[in-house]
Protein backbone atom coordinates (compact mmCIF):
# COMPACT_ATOMS: atom_id res chain seq x y z
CA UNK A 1 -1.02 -13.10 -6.14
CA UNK A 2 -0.20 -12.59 -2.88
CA UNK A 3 0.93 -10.07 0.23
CA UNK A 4 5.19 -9.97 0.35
CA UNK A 5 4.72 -9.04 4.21
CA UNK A 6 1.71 -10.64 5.96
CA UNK A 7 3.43 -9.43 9.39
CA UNK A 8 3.22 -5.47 7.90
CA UNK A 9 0.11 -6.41 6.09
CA UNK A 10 -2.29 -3.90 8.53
CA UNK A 11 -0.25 -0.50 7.13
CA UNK A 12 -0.82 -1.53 3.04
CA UNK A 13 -3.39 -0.16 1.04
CA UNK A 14 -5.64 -2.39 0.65
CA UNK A 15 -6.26 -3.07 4.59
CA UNK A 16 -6.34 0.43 5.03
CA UNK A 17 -8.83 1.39 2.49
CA UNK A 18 -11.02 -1.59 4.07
CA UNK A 19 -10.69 -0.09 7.15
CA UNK A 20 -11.51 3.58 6.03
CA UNK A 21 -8.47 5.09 7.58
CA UNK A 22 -8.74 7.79 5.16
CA UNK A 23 -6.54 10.40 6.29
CA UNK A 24 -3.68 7.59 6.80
CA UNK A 25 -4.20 6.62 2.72
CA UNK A 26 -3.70 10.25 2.37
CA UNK A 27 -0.66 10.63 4.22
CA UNK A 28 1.03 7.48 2.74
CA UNK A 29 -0.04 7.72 -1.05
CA UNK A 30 0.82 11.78 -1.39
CA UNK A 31 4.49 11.72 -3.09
CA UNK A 32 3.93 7.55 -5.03
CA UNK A 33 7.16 5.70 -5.57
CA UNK A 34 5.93 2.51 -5.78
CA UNK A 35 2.94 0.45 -7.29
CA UNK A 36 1.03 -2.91 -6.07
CA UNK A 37 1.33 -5.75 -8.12
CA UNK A 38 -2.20 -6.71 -6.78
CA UNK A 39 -4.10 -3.91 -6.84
CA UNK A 40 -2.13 -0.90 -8.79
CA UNK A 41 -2.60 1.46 -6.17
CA UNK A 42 0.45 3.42 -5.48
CA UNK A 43 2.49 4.39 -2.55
CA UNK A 44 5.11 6.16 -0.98
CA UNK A 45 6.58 3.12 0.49
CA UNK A 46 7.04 -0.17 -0.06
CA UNK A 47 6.02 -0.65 3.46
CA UNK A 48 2.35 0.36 2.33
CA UNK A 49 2.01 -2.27 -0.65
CA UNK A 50 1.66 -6.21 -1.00
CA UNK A 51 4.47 -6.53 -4.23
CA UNK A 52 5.71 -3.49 -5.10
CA UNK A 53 7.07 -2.53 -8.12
CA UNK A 54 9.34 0.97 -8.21
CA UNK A 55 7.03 3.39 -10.64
């Protein structure tokens, strides 16, 4: 699969976890509304996933 966004593809998950910017994964996964499609990982926003899917 691929990213729905490759322009906001820097703020999702899986960039951010590669670019250990804990405290940001903190601050974006703390109240989950949404889960990757990729990965599972879940999110507040769909701005921080590649294909989310509402949870």
């Amino acid at each position: 699969m691929s990213c729905c966004s490759q322009q906001e593809h820097q703020g999702h998950l899986c960039e951010l976890e590669s670019q250990q910017e804990w405290e940001i994964l903190r601050q974006v996964t703390d109240h989950p509304t949404v889960r990757c499609e990729n990965c599972g990982s879940v999110a507040n926003s769909v701005k921080n996933v590649c294909l989310p899917q509402a949870l």
